[in-house]
PDB file of N, CA and C in Angstrom:
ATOM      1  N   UNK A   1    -126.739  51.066 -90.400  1.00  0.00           N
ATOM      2  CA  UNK A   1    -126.820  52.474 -90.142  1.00  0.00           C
ATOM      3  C   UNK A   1    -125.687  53.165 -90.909  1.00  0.00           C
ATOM      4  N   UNK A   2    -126.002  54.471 -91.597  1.00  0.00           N
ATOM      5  CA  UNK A   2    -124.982  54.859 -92.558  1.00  0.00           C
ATOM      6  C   UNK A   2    -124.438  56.329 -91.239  1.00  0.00           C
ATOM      7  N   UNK A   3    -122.717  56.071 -91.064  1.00  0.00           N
ATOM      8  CA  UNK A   3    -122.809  57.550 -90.193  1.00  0.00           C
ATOM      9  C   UNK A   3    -122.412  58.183 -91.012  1.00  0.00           C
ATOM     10  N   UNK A   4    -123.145  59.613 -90.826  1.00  0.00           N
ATOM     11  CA  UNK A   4    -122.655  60.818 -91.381  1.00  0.00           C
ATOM     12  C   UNK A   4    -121.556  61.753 -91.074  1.00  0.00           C
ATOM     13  N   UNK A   5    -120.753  62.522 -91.679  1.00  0.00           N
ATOM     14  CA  UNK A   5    -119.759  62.967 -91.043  1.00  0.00           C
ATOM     15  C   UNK A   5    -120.549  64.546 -91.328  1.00  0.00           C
ATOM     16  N   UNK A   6    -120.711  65.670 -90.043  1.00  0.00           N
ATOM     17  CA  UNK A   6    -120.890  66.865 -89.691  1.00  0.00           C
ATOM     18  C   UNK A   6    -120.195  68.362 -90.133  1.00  0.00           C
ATOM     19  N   UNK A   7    -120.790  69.014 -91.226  1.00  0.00           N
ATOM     20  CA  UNK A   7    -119.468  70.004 -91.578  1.00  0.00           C
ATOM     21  C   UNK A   7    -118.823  71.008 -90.092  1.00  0.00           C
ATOM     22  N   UNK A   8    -120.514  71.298 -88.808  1.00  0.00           N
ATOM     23  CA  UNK A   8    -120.538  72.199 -88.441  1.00  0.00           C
ATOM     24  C   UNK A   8    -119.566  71.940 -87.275  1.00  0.00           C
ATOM     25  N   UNK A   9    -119.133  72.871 -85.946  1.00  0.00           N
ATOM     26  CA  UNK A   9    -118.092  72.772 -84.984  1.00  0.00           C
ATOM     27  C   UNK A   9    -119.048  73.477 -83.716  1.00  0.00           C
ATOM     28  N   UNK A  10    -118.878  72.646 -82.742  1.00  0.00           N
ATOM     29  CA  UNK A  10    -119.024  73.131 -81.415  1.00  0.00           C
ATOM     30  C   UNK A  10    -118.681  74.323 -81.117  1.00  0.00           C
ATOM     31  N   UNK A  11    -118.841  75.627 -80.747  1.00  0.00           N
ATOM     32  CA  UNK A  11    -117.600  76.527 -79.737  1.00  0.00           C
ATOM     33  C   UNK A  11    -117.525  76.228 -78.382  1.00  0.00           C
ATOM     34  N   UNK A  12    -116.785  76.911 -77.406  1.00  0.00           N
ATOM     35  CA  UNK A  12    -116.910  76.622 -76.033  1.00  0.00           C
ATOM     36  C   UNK A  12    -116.909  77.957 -75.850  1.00  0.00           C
ATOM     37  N   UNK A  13    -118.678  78.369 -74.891  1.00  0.00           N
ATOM     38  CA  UNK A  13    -119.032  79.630 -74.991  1.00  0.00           C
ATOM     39  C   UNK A  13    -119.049  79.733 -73.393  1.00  0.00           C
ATOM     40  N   UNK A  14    -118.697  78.857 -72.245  1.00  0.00           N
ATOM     41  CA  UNK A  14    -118.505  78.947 -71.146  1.00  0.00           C
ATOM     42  C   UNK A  14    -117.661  78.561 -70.047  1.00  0.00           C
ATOM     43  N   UNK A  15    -117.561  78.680 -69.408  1.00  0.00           N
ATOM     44  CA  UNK A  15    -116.260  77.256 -68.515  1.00  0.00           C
ATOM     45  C   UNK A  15    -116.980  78.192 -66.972  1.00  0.00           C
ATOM     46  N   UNK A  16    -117.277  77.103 -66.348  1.00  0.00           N
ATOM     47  CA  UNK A  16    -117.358  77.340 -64.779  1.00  0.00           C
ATOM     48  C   UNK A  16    -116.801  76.416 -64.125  1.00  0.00           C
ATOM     49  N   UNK A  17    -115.997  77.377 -63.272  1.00  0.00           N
ATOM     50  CA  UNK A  17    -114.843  76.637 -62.202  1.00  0.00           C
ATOM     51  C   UNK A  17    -115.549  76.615 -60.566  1.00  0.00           C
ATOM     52  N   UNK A  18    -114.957  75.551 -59.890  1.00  0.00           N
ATOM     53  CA  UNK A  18    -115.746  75.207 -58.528  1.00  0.00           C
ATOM     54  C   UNK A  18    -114.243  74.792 -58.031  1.00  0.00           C
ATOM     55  N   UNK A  19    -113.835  75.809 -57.027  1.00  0.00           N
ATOM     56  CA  UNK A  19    -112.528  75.759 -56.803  1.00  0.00           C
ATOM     57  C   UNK A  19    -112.587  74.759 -55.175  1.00  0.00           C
ATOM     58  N   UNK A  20    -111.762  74.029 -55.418  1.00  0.00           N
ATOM     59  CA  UNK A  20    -111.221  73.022 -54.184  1.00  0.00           C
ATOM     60  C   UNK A  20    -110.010  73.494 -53.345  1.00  0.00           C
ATOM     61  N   UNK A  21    -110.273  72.510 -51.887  1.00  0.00           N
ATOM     62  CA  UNK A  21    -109.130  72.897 -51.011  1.00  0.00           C
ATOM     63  C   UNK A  21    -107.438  72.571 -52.189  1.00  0.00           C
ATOM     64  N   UNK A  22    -107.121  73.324 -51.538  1.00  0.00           N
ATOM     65  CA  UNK A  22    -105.363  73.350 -52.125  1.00  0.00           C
ATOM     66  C   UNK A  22    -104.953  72.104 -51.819  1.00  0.00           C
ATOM     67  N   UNK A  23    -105.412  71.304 -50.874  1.00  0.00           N
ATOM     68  CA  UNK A  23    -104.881  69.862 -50.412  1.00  0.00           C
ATOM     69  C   UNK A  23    -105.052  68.938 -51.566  1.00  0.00           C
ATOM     70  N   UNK A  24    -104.372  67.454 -51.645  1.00  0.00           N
ATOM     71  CA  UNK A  24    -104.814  66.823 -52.479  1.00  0.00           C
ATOM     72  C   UNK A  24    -104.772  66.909 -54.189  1.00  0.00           C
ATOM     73  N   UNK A  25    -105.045  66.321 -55.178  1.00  0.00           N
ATOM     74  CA  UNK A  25    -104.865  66.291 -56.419  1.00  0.00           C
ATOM     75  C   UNK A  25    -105.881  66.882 -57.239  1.00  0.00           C
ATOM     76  N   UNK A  26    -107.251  66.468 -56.319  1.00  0.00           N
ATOM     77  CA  UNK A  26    -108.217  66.962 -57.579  1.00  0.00           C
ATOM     78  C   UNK A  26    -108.116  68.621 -57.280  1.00  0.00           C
ATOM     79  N   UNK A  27    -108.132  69.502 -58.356  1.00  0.00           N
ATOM     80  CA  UNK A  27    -108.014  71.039 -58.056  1.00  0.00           C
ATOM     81  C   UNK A  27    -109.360  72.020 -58.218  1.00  0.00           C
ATOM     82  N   UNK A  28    -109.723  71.084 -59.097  1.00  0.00           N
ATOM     83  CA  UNK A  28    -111.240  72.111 -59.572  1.00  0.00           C
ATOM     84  C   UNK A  28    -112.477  71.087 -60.387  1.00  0.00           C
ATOM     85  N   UNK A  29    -113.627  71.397 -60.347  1.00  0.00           N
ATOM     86  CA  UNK A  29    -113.989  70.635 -60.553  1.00  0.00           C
ATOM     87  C   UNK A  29    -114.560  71.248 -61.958  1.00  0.00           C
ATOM     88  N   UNK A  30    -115.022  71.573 -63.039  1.00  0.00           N
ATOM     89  CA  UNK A  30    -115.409  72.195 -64.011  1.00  0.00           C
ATOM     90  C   UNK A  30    -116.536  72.164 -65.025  1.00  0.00           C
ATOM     91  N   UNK A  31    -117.453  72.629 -65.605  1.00  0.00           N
ATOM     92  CA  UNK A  31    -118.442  73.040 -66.608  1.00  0.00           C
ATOM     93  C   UNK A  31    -118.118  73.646 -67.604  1.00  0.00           C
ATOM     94  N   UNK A  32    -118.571  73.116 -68.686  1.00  0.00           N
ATOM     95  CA  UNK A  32    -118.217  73.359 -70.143  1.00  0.00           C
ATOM     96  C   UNK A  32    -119.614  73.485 -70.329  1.00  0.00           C
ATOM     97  N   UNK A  33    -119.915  74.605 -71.450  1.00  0.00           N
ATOM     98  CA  UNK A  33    -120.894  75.040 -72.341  1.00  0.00           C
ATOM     99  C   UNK A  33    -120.564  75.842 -73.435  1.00  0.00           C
ATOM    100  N   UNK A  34    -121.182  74.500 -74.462  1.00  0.00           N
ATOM    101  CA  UNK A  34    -120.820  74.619 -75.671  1.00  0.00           C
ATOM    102  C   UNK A  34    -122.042  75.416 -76.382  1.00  0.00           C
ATOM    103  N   UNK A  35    -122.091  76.197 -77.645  1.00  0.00           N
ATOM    104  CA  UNK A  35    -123.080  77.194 -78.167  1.00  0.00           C
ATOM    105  C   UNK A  35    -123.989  77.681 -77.340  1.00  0.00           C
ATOM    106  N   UNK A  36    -124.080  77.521 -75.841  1.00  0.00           N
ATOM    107  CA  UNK A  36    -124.723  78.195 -75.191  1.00  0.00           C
ATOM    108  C   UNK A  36    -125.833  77.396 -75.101  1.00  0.00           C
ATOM    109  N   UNK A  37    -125.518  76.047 -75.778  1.00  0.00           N
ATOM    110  CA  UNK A  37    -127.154  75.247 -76.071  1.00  0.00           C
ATOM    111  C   UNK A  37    -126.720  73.594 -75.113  1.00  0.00           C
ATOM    112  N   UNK A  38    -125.395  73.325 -74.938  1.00  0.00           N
ATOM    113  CA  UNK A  38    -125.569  72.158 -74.442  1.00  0.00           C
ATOM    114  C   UNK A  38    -123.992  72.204 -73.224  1.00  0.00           C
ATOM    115  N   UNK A  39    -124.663  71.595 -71.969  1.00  0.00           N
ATOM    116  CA  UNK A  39    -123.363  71.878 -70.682  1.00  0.00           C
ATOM    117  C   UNK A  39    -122.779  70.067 -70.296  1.00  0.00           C
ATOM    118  N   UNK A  40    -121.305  69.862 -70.432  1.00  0.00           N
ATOM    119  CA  UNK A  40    -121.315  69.161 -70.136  1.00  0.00           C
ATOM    120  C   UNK A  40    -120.338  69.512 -68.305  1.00  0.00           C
ATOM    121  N   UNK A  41    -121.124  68.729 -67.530  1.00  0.00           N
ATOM    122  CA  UNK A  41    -120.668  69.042 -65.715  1.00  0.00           C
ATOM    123  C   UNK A  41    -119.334  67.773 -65.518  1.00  0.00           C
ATOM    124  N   UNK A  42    -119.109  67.851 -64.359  1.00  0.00           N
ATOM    125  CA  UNK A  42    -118.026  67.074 -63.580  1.00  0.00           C
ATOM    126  C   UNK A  42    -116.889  66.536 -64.252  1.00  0.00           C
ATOM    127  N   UNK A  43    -115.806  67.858 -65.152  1.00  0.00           N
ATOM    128  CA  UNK A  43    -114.790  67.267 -65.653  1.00  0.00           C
ATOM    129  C   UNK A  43    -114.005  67.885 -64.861  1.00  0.00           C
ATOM    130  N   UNK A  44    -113.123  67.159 -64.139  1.00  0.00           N
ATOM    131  CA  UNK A  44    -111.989  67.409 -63.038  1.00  0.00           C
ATOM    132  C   UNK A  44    -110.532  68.128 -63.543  1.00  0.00           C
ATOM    133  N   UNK A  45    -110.273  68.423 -63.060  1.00  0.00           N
ATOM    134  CA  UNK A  45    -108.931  69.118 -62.912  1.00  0.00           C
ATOM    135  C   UNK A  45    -107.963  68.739 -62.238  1.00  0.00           C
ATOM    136  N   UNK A  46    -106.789  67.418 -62.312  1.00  0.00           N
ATOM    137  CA  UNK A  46    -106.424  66.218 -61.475  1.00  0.00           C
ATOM    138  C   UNK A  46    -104.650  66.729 -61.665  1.00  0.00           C
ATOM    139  N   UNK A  47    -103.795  66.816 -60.569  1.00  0.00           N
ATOM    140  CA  UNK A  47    -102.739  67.013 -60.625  1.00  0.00           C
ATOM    141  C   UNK A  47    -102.086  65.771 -61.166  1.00  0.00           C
ATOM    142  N   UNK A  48    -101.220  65.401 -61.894  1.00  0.00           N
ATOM    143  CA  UNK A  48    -100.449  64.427 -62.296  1.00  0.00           C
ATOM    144  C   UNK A  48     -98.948  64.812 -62.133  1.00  0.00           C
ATOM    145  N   UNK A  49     -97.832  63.719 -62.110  1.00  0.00           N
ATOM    146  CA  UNK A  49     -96.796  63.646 -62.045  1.00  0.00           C
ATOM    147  C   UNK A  49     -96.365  64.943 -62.252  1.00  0.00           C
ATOM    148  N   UNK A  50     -96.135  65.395 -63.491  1.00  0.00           N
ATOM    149  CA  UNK A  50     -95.559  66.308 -64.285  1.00  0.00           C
ATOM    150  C   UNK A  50     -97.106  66.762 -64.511  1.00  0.00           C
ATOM    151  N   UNK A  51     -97.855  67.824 -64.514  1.00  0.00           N
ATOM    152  CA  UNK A  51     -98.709  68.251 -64.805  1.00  0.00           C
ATOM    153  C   UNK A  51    -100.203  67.846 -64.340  1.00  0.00           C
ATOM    154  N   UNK A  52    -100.950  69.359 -64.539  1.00  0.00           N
ATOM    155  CA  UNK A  52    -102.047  69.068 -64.447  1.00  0.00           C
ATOM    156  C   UNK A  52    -102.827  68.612 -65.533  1.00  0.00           C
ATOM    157  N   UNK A  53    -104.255  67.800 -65.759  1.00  0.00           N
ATOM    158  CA  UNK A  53    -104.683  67.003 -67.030  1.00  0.00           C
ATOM    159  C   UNK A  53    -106.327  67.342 -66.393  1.00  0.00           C
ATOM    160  N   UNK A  54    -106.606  67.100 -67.748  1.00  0.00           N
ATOM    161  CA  UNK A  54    -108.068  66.916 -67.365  1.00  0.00           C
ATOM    162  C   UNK A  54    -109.031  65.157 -67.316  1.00  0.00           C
ATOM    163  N   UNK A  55    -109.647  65.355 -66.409  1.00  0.00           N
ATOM    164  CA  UNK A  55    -110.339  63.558 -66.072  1.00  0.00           C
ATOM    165  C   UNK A  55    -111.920  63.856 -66.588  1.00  0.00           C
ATOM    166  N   UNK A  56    -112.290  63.318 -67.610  1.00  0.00           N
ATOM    167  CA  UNK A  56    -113.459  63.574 -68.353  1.00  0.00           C
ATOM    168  C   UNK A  56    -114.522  62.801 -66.824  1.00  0.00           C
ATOM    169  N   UNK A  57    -116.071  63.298 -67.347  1.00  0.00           N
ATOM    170  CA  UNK A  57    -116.814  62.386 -66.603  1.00  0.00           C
ATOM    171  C   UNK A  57    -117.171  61.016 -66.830  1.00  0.00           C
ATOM    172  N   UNK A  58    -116.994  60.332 -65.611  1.00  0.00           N
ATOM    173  CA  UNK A  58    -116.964  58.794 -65.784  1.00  0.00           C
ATOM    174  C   UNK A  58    -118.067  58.215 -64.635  1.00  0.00           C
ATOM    175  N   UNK A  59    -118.192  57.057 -65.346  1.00  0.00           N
ATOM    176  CA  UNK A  59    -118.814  56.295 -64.248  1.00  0.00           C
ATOM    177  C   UNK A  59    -118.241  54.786 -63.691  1.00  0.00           C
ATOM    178  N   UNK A  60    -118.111  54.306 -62.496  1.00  0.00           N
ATOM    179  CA  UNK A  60    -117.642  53.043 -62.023  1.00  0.00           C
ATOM    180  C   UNK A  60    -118.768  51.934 -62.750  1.00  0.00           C
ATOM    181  N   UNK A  61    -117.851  50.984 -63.151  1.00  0.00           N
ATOM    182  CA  UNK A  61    -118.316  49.679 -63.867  1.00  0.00           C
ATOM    183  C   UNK A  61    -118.117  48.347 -63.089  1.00  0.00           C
ATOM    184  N   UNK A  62    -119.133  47.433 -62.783  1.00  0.00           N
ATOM    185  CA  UNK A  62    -119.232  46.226 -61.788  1.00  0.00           C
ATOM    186  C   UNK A  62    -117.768  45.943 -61.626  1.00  0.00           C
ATOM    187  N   UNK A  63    -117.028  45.853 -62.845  1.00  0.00           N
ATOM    188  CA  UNK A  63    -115.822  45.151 -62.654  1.00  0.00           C
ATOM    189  C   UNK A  63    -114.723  46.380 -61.754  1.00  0.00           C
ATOM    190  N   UNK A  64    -115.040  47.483 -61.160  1.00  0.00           N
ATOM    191  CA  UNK A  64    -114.208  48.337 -60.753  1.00  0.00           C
ATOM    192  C   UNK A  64    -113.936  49.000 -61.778  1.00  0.00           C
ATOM    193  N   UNK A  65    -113.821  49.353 -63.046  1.00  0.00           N
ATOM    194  CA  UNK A  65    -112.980  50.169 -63.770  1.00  0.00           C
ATOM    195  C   UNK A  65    -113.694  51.575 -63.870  1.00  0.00           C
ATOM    196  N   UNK A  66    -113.224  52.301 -64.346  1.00  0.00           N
ATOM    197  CA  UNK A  66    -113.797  53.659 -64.851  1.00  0.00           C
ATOM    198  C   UNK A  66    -114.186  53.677 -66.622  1.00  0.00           C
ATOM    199  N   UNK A  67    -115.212  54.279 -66.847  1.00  0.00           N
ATOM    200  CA  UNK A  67    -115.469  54.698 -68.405  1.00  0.00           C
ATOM    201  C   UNK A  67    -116.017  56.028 -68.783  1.00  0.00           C
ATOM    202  N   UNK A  68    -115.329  57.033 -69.361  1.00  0.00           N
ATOM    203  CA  UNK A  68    -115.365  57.996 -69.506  1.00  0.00           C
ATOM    204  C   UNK A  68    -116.983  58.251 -70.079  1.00  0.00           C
ATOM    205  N   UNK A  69    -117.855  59.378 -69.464  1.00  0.00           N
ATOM    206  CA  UNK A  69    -119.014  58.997 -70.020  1.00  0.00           C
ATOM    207  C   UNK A  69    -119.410  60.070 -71.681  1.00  0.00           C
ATOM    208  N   UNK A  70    -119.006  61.381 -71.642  1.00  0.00           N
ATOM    209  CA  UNK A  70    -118.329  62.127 -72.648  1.00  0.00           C
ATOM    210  C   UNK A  70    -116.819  62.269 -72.888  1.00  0.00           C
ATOM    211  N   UNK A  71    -116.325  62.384 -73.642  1.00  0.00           N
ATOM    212  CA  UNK A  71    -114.627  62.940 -73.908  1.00  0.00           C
ATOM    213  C   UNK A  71    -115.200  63.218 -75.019  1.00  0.00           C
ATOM    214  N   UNK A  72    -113.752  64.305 -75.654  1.00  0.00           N
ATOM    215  CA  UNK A  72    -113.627  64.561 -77.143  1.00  0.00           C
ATOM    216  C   UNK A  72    -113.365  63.505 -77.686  1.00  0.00           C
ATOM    217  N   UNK A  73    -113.614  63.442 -79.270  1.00  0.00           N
ATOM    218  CA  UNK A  73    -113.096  61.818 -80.390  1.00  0.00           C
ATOM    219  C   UNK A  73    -111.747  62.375 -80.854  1.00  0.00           C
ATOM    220  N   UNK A  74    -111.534  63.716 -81.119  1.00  0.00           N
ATOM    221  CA  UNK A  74    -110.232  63.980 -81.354  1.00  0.00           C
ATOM    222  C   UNK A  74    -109.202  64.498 -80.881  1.00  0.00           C
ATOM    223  N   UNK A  75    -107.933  64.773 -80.801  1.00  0.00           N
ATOM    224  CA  UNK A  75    -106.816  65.525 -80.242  1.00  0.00           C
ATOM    225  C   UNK A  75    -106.979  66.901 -80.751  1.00  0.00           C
ATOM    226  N   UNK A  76    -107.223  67.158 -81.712  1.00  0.00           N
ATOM    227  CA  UNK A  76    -107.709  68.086 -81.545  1.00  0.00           C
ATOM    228  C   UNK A  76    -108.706  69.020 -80.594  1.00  0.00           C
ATOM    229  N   UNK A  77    -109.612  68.139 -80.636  1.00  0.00           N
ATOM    230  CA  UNK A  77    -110.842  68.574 -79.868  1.00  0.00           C
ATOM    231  C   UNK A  77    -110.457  68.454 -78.393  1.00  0.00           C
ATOM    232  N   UNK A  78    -109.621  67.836 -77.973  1.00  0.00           N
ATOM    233  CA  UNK A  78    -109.325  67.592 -76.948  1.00  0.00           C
ATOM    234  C   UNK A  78    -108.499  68.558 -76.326  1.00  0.00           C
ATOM    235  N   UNK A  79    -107.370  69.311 -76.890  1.00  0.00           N
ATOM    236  CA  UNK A  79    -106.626  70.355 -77.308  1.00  0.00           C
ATOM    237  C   UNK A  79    -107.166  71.516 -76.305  1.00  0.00           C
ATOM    238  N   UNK A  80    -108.332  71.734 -77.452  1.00  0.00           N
ATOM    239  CA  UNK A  80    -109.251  73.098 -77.412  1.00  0.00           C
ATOM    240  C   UNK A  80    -109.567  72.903 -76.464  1.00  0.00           C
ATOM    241  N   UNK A  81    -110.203  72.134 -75.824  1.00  0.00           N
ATOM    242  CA  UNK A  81    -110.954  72.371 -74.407  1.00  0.00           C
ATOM    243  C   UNK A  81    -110.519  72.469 -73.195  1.00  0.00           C
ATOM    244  N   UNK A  82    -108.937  71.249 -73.292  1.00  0.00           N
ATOM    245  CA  UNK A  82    -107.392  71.473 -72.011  1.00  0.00           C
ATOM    246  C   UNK A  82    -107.322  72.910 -72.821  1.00  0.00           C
ATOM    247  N   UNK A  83    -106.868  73.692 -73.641  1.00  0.00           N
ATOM    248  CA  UNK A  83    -106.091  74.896 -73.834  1.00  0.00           C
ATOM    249  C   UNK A  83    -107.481  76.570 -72.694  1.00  0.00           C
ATOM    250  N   UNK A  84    -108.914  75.783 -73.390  1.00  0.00           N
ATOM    251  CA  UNK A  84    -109.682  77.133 -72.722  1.00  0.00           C
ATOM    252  C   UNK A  84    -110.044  76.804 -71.532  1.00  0.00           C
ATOM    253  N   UNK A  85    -110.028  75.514 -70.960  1.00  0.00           N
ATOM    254  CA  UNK A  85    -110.467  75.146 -69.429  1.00  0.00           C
ATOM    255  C   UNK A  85    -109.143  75.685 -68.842  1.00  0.00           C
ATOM    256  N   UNK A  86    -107.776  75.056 -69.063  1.00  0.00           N
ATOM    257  CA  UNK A  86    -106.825  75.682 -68.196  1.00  0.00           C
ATOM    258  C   UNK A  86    -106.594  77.346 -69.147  1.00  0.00           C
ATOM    259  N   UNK A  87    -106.685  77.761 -69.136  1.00  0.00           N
ATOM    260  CA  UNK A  87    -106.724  79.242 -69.510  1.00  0.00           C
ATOM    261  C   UNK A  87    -107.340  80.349 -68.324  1.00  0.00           C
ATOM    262  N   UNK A  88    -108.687  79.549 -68.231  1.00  0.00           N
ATOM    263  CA  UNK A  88    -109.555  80.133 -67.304  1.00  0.00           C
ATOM    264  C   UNK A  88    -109.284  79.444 -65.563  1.00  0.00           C
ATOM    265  N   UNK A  89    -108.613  78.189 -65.411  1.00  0.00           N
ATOM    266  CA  UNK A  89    -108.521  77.680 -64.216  1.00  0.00           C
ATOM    267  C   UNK A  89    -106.962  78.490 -63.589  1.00  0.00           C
ATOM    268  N   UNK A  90    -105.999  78.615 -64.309  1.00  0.00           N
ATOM    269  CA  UNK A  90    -105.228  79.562 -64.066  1.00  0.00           C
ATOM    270  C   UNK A  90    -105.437  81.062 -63.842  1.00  0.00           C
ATOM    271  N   UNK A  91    -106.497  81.873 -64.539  1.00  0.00           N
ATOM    272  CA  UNK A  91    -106.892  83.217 -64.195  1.00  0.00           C
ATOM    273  C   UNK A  91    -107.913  83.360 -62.479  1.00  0.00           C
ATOM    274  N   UNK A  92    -108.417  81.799 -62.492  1.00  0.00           N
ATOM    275  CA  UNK A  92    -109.675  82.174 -61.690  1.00  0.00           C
ATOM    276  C   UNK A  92    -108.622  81.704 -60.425  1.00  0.00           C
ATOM    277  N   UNK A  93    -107.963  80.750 -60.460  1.00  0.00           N
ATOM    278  CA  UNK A  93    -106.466  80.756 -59.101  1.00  0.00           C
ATOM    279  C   UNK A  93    -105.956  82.026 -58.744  1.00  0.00           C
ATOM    280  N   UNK A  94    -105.534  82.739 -59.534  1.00  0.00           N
ATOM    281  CA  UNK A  94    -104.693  83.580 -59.621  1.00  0.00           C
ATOM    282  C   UNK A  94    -105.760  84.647 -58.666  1.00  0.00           C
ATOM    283  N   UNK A  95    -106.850  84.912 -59.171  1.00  0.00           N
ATOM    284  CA  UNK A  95    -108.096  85.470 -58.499  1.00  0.00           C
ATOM    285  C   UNK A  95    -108.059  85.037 -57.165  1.00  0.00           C
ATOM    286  N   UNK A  96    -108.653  83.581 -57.205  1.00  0.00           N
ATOM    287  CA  UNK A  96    -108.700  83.816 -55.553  1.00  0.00           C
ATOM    288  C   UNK A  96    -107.562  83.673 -54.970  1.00  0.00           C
ATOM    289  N   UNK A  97    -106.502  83.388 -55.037  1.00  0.00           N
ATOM    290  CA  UNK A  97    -105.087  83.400 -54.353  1.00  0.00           C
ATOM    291  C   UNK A  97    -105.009  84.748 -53.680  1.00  0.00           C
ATOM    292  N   UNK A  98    -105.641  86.025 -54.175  1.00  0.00           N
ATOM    293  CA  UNK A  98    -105.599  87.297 -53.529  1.00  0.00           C
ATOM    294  C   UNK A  98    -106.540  87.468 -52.648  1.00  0.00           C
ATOM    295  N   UNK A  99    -107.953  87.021 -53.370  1.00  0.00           N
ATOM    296  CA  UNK A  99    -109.196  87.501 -52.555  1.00  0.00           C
ATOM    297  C   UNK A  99    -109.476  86.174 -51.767  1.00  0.00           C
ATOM    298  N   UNK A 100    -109.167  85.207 -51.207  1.00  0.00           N
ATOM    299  CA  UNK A 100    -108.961  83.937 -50.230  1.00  0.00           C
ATOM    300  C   UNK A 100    -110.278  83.812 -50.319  1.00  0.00           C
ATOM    301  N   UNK A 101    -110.781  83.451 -51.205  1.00  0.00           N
ATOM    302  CA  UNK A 101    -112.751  83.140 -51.512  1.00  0.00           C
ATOM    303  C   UNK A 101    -112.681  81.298 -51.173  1.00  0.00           C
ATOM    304  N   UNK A 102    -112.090  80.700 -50.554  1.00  0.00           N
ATOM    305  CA  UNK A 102    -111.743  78.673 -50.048  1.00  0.00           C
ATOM    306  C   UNK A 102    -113.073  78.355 -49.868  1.00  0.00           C
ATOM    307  N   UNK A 103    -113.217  77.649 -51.464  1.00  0.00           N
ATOM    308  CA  UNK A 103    -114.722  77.069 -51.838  1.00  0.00           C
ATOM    309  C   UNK A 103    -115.334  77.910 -52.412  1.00  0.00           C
ATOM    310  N   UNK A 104    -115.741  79.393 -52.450  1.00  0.00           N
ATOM    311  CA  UNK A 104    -116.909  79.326 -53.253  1.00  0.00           C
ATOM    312  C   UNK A 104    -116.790  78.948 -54.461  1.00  0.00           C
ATOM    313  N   UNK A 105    -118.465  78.880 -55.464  1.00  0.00           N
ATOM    314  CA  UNK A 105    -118.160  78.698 -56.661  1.00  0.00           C
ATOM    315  C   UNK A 105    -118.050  80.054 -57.562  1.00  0.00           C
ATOM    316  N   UNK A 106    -117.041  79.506 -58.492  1.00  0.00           N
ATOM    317  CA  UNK A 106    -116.674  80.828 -58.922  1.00  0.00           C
ATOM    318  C   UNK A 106    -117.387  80.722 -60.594  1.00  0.00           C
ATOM    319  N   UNK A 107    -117.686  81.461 -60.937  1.00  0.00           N
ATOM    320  CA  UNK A 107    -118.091  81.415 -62.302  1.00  0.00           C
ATOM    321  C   UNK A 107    -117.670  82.408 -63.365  1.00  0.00           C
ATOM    322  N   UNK A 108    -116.809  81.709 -64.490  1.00  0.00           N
ATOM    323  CA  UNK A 108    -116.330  82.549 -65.584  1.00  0.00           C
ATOM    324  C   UNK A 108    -116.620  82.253 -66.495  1.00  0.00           C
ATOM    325  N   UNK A 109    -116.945  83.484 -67.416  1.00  0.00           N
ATOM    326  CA  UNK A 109    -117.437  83.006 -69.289  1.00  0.00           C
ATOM    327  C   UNK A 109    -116.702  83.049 -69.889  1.00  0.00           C
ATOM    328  N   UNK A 110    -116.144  82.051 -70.419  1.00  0.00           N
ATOM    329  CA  UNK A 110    -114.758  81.958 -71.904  1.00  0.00           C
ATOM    330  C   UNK A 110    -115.270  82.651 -73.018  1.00  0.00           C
ATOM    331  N   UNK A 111    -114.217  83.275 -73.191  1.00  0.00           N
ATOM    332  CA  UNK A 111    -114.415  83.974 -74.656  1.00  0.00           C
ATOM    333  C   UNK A 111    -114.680  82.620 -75.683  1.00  0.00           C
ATOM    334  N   UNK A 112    -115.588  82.997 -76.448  1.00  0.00           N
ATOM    335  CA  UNK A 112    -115.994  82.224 -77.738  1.00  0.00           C
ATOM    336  C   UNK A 112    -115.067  81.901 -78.509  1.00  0.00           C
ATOM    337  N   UNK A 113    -114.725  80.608 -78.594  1.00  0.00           N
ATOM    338  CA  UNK A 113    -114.195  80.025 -79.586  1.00  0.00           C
ATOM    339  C   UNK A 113    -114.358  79.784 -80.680  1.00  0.00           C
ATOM    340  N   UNK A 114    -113.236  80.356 -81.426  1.00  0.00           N
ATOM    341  CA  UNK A 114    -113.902  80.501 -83.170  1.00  0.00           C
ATOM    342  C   UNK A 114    -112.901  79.384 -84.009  1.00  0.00           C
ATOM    343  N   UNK A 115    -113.730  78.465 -84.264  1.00  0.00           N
ATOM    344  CA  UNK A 115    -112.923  77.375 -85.026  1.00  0.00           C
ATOM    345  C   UNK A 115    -111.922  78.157 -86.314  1.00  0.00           C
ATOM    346  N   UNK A 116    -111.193  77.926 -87.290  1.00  0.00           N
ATOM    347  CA  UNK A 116    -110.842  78.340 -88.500  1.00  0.00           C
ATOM    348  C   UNK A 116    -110.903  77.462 -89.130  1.00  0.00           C
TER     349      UNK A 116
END
């Protein structure tokens, strides 16, 4: 099989946040939609030591482990999506921290990302 390498770029034309109790590590649970044409669901929002990170979707493997079932291939790409997911998970906190909305789902559209 010969792979091809792609000139064109994803944007991220959505992010929906599903806000969790304040208890505990996981904070939000999140939706990405890219050109408006493809959503990837259940990438977490996980407190760590020093920071919050994002936990791609995974699935449990016989042997116990976890395997991420999408992630980005690059740091880059990886970048972009921690920089507009927490962008929007910080505005939509900040939101309900006033209006005490504990649980609903909240839904916000990211401004379009324009590669250069």
């Amino acid at each position: 099989m010969i792979k091809k390498e792609r000139d064109t770029s994803m944007n991220i034309t959505d992010v929906r946040l599903r806000k969790l109790p304040t208890e505990g590590k996981l904070k939000a649970i999140v939706s990405v939609t890219f050109d408006n044409e493809f959503v990837l669901h259940d990438i977490k929002i996980i407190e760590g030591k020093e920071s919050l990170f994002l936990a791609m979707p995974s699935r449990r493997l016989p042997n116990g482990e976890y395997r991420d079932i999408a992630h980005p291939i690059s740091a880059e790409a990886r970048k972009e999506l921690e920089d507009v997911v927490f962008k929007e998970y910080y505005s939509v906190k900040e939101q309900l921290d006033q209006e005490d909305n504990d649980g609903e789902v909240i839904e916000v559209e990211a401004e379009e990302v324009i590669e250069e």
